[in-house]
Protein backbone atom coordinates (compact mmCIF):
# COMPACT_ATOMS: atom_id res chain seq x y z
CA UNK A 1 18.09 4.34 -9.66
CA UNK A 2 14.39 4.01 -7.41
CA UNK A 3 13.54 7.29 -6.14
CA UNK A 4 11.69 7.39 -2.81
CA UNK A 5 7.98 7.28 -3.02
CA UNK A 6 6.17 8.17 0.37
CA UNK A 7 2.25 7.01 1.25
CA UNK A 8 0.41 8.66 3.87
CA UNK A 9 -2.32 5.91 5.57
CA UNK A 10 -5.03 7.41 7.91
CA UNK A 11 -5.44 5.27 11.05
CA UNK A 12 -7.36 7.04 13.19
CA UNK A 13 -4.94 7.15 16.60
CA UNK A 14 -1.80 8.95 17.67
CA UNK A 15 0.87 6.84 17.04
CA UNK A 16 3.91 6.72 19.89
CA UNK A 17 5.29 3.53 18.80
CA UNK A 18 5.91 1.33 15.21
CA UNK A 19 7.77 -1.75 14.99
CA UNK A 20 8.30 -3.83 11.31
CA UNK A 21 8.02 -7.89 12.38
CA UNK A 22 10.93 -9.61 11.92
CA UNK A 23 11.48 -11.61 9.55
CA UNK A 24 14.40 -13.62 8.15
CA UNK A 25 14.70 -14.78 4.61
CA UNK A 26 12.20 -12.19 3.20
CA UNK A 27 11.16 -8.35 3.47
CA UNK A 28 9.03 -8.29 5.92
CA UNK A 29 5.39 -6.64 5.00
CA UNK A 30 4.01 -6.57 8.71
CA UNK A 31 3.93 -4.29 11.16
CA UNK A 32 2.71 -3.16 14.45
CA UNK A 33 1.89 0.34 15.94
CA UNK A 34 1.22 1.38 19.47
CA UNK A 35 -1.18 4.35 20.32
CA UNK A 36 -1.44 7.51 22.80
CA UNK A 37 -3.43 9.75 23.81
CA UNK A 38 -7.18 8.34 23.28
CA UNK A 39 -9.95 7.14 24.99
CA UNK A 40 -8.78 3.80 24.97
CA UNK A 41 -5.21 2.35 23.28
CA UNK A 42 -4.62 -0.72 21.14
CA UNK A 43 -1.10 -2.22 19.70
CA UNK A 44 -2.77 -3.14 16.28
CA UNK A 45 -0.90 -5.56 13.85
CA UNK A 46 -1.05 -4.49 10.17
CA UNK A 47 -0.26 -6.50 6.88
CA UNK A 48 0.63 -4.53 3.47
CA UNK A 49 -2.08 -5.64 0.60
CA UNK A 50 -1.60 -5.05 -2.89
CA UNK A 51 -3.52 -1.38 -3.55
CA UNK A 52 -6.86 -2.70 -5.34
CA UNK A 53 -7.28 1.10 -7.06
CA UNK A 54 -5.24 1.64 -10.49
CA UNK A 55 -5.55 5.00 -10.74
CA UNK A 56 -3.31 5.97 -7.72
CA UNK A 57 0.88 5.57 -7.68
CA UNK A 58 0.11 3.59 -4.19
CA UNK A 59 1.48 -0.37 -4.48
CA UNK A 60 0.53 -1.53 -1.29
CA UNK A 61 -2.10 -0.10 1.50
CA UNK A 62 -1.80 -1.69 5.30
CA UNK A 63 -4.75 -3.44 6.28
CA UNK A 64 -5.92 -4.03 10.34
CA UNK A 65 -5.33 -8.17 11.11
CA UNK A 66 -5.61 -7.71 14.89
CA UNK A 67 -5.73 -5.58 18.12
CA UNK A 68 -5.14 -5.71 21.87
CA UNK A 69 -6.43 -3.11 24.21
CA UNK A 70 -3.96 -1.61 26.39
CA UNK A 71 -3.89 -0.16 29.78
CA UNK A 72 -2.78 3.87 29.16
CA UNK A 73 -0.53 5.26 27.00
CA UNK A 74 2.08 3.05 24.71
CA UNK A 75 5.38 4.57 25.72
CA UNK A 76 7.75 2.10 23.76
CA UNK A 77 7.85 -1.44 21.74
CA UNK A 78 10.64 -3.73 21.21
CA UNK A 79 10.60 -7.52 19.79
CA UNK A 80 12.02 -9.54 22.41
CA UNK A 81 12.18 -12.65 19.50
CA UNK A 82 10.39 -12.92 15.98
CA UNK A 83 7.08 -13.50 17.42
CA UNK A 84 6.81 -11.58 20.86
CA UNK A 85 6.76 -8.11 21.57
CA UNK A 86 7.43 -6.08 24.45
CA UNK A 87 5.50 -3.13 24.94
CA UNK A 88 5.70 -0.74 27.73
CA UNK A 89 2.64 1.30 29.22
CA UNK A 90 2.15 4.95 31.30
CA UNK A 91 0.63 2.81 33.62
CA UNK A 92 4.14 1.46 34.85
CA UNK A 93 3.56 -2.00 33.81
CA UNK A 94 4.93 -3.90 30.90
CA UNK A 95 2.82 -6.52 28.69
CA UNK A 96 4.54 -9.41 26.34
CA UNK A 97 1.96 -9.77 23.16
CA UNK A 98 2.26 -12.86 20.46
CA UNK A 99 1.69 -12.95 16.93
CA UNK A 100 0.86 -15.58 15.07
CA UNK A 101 1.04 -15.14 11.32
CA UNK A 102 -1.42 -16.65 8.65
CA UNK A 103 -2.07 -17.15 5.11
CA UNK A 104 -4.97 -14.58 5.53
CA UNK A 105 -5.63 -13.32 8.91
CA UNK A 106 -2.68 -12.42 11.30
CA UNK A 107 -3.65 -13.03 15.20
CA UNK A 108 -2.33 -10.91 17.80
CA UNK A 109 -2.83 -12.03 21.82
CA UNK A 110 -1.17 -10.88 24.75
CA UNK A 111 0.10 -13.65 27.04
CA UNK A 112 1.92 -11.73 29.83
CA UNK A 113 1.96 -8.35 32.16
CA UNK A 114 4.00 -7.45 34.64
CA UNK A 115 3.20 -6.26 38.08
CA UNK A 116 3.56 -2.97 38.47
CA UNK A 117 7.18 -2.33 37.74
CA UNK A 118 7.26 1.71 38.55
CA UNK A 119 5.87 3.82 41.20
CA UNK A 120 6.58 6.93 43.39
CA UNK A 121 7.50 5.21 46.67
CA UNK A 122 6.30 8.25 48.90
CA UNK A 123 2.79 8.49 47.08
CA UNK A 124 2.31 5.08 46.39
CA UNK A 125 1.01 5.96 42.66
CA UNK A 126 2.14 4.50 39.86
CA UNK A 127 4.77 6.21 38.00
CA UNK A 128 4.99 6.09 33.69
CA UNK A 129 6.88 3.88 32.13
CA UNK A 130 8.98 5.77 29.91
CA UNK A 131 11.49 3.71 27.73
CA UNK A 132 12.23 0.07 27.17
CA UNK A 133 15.14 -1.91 25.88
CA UNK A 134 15.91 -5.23 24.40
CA UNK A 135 19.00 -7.72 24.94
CA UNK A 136 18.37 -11.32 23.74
CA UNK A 137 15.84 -12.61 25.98
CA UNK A 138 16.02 -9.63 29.28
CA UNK A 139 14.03 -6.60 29.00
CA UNK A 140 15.19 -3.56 30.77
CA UNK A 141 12.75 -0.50 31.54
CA UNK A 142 12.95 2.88 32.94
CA UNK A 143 10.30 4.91 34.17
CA UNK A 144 9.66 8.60 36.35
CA UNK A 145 10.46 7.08 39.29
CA UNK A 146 14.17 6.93 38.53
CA UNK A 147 14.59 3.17 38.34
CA UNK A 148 15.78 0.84 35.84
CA UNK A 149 13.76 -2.83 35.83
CA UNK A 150 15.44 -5.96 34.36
CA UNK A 151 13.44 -9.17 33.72
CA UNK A 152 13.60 -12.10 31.19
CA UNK A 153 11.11 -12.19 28.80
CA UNK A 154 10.42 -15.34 29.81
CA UNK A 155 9.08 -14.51 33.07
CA UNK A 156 8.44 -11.01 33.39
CA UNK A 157 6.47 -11.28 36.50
CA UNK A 158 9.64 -11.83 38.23
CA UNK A 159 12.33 -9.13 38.48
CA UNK A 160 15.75 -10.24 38.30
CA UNK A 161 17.38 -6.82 39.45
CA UNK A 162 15.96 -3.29 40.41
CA UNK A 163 18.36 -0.28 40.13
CA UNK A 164 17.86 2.65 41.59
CA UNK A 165 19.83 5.17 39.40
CA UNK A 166 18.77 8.38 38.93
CA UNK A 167 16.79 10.90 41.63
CA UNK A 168 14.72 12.20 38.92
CA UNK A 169 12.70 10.53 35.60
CA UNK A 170 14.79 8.64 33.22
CA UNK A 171 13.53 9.05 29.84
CA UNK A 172 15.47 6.62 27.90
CA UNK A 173 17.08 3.46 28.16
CA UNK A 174 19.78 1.44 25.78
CA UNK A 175 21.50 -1.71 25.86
CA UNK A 176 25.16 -1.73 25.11
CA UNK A 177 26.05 -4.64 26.04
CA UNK A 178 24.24 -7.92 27.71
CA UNK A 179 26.13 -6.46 30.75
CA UNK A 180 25.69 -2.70 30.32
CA UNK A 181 23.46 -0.14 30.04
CA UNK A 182 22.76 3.20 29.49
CA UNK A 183 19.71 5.65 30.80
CA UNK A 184 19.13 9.07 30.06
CA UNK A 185 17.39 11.60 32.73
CA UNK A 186 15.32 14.75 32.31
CA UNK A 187 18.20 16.86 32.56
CA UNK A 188 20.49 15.56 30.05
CA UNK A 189 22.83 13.44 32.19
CA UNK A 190 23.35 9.92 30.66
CA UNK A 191 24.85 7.25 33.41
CA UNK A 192 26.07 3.60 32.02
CA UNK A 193 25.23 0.80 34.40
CA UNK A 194 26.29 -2.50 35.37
CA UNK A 195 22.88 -4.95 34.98
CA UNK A 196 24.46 -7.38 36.71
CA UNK A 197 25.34 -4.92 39.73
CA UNK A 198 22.84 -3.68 42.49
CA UNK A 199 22.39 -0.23 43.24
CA UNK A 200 24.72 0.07 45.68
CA UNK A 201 27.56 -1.75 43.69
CA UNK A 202 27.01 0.84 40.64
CA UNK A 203 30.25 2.18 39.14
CA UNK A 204 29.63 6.27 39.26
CA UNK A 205 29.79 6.69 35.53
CA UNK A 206 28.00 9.40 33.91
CA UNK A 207 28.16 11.86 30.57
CA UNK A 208 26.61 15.04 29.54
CA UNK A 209 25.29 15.81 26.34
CA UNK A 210 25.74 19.34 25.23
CA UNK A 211 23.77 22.51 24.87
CA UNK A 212 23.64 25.51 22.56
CA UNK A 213 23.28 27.47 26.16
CA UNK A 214 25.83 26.50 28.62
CA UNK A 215 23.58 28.04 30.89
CA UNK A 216 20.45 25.72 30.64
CA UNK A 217 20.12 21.62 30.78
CA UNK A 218 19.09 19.58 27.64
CA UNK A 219 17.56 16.48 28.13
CA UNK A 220 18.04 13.16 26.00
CA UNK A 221 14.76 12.87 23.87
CA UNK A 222 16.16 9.64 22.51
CA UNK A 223 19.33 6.91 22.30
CA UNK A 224 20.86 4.54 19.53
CA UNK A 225 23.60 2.81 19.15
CA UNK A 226 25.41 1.29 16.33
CA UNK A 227 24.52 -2.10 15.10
CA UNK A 228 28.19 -3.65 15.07
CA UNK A 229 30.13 -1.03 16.80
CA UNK A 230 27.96 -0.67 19.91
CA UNK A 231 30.84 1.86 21.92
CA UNK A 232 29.00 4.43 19.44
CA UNK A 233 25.77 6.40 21.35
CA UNK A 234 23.77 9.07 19.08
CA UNK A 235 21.92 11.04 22.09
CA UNK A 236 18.74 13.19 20.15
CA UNK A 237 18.22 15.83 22.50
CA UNK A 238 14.87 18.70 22.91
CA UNK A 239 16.78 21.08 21.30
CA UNK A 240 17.15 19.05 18.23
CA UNK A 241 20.74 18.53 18.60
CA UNK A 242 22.70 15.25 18.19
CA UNK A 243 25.72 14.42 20.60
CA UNK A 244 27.88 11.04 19.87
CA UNK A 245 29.44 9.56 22.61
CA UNK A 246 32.57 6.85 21.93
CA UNK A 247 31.48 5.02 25.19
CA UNK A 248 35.80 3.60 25.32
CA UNK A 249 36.63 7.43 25.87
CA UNK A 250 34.12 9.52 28.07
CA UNK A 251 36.13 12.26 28.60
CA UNK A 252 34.62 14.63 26.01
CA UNK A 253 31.73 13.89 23.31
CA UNK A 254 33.27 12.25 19.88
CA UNK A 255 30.79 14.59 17.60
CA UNK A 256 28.02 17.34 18.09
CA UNK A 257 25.61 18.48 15.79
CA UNK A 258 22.79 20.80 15.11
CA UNK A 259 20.13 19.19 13.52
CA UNK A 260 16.29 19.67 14.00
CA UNK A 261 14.81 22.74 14.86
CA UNK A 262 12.65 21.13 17.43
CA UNK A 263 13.25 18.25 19.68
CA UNK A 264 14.38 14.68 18.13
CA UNK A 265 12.05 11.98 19.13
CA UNK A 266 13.60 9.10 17.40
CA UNK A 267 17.06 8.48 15.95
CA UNK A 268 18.52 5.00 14.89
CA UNK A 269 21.37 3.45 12.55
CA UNK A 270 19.89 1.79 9.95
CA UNK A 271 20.50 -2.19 10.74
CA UNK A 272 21.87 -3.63 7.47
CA UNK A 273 23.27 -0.34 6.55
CA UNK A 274 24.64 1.55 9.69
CA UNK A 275 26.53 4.30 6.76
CA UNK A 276 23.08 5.97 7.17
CA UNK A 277 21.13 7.12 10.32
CA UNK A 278 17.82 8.52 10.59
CA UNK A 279 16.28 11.30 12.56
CA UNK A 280 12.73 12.60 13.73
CA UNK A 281 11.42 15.39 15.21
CA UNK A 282 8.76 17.06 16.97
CA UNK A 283 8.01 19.53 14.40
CA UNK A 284 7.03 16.35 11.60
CA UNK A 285 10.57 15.98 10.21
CA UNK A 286 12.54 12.48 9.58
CA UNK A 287 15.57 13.18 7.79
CA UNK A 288 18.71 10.94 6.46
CA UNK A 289 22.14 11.10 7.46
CA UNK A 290 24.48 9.17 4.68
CA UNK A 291 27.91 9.47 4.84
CA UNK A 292 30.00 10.60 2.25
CA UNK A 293 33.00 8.12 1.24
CA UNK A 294 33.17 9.13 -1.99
CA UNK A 295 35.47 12.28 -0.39
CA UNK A 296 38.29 10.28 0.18
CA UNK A 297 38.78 10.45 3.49
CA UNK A 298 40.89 7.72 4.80
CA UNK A 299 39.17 7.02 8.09
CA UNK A 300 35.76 6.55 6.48
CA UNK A 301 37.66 4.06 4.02
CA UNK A 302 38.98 1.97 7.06
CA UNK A 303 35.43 1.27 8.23
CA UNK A 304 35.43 4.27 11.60
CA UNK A 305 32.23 5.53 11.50
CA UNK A 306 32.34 9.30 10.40
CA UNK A 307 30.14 10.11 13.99
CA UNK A 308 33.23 9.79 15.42
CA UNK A 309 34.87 12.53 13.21
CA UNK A 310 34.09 15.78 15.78
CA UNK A 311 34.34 19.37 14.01
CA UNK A 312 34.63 17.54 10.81
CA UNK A 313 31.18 15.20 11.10
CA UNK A 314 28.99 18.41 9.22
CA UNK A 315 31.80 17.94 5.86
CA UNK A 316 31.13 14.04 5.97
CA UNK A 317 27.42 13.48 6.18
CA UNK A 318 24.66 14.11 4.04
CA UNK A 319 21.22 15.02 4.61
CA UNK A 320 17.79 14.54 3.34
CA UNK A 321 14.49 15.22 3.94
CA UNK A 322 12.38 11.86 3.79
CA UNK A 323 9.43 13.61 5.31
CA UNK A 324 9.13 17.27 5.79
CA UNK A 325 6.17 19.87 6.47
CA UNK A 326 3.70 17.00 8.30
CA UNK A 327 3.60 19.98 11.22
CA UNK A 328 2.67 17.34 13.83
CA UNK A 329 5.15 14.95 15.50
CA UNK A 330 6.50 12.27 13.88
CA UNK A 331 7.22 9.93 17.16
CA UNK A 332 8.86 6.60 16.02
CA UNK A 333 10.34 5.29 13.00
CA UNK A 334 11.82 1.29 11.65
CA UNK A 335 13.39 0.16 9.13
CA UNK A 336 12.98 -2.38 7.47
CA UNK A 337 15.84 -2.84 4.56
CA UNK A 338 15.11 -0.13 1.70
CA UNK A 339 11.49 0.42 3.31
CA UNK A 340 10.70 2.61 6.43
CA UNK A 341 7.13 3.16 8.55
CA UNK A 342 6.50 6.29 10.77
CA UNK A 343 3.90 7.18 12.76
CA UNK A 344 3.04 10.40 14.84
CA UNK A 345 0.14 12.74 16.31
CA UNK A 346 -1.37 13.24 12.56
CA UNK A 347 -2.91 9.66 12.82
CA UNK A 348 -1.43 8.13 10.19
CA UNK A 349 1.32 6.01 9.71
CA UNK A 350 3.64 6.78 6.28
CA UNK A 351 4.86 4.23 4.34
CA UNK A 352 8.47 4.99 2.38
CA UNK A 353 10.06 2.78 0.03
CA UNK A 354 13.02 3.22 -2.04
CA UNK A 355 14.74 5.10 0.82
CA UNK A 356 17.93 3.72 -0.19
């Protein structure tokens, strides 16, 4: 058995946003990273090289092909096909960028932006754009304004629908379906919406994740849903909490757990193994939830997902720490089959392999 081995990489930037490229017959050693918080931002395109110095335990270091400058903050990055990426901005605009791989040097260009897709309609200013999410070829985004944004990647100067659906910022966004949605506002309400619908035509259907105060809100930090069973929400909340929704019975959450001591920032299933979801947190966590079949518990064995198992979820999980003690966020995570990147405020992006 591989045990994990973890590489730290110093990149000089806050990271808010890593994506692995996709890639289809091999594992894929490319990535891309999206920055905050400095003077100016850049999506930058990395390639793993084999580590030219022997006496470290390091196999591969990532190595700077390309970079676009971007307009404000990176809020969020999805891969709308193998070769284009989505990327949305605090400037309320969204921005398609291309890569074209090479033997040696990867290119990176951007070849579309949006108008401006979210704004406060009594100040006229622009409003951040907050979350983004990927179904096939449309793009959906949410932003402080309240609204959700749906375009086709290929035209995303053109809007095909605009829904107004929440009075106050939406934080996160989901796909559940080509046809549904789900957004998450600041105070922990999570609506599902119809993308084919217009505002007015919107089905009032919304959950509540819980609290460990009844007496105070908890907003969604950040969604996922499973891979194959998509009825199945994880909602990562400030409080570090996770609440699973089964979206075919809203009438009380499937599972709630206490996780981080500080607010989640990311939380996925893994894609090719969805047994095993992973967590990070404000306070430099990422941890890994496996579940436990070797128990014997007939439900696992009959392929429901033990999120769905309520009081019971704590006895059929297991955790551990993949990072711990970085003290500084750790703001997005991907997978990548037995290899995951992270990147945060420490500015520098950590390489595991072996996490599985």
């Amino acid at each position: 058995m591989s045990f994990p081995t973890v590489s730290s990489h110093f990149v000089s930037e806050k990271i808010s946003a890593v994506r692995w490229l996709p890639e289809q017959l091999q594992q894929s050693d490319r990535f891309v990273t999206g920055s905050w918080d400095m003077d100016q931002n850049f999506v930058r395109l990395y390639r793993l090289q084999s580590n030219q110095y022997a006496d470290t335990n390091v196999d591969f270091v990532p190595r700077c092909n390309d970079k676009v400058a971007i307009e404000g903050d990176v809020t969020a990055m999805e891969f709308a096909d193998k070769n284009t990426l989505a990327v949305s901005c605090a400037d309320g605009h969204l921005s398609l960028l291309n890569m074209q791989r090479a033997v040696e040097e990867d290119q990176l260009q951007r070849t579309a932006r949006s108008e401006r897709l979210h704004y406060f309609k009594r100040t006229n200013k622009s409003s951040p754009c907050t979350d983004l999410s990927v179904y096939g070829g449309d793009i959906a985004t949410v932003g402080e304004d309240g609204c959700v944004n749906i375009m086709n990647a290929s035209n995303i100067k053109q809007v095909k629908r605009t829904i107004e659906a929440d009075s106050m910022s939406l934080l996160s966004v989901c796909y559940i379906s080509q046809q549904q949605l789900v957004t998450a506002n600041r105070m922990g309400v999570i609506r599902i919406l119809d993308a084919r619908a217009s505002t007015a035509a919107q089905e009032k259907i919304s959950i509540m994740v819980g609290s460990k105060d009844e007496k105070r809100s908890n907003f969604v930090s950040a969604l996922g849903t499973h891979p194959m069973q998509h009825h199945i929400l994880l909602c990562g909340t400030e409080e570090g909490t996770i609440t699973v929704w089964d979206l075919r019975n809203l009438q009380f959450p499937a599972s709630y757990l206490s996780a981080h001591e500080s607010a989640i920032t990311d939380i996925a299933f893994h894609r090719n193994d969805p047994s095993k979801v992973f967590t990070a947190a404000e306070e430099g966590e990422v941890w890994m939830w496996s579940e436990n079949k070797g128990i014997g518990d007939r439900n696992l064995q009959d392929g429901k997902s033990a999120w769905l198992s309520g009081d019971r979820l704590r006895s059929l999980v297991n955790v551990d720490g993949v990072l711990t003690r970085i003290r500084k966020a750790i703001n997005s995570f991907d997978m990548n089959g037995p290899r995951l990147i992270c990147g945060g405020d420490t500015e520098a992006v950590y390489l595991v392999d072996n996490i599985f």
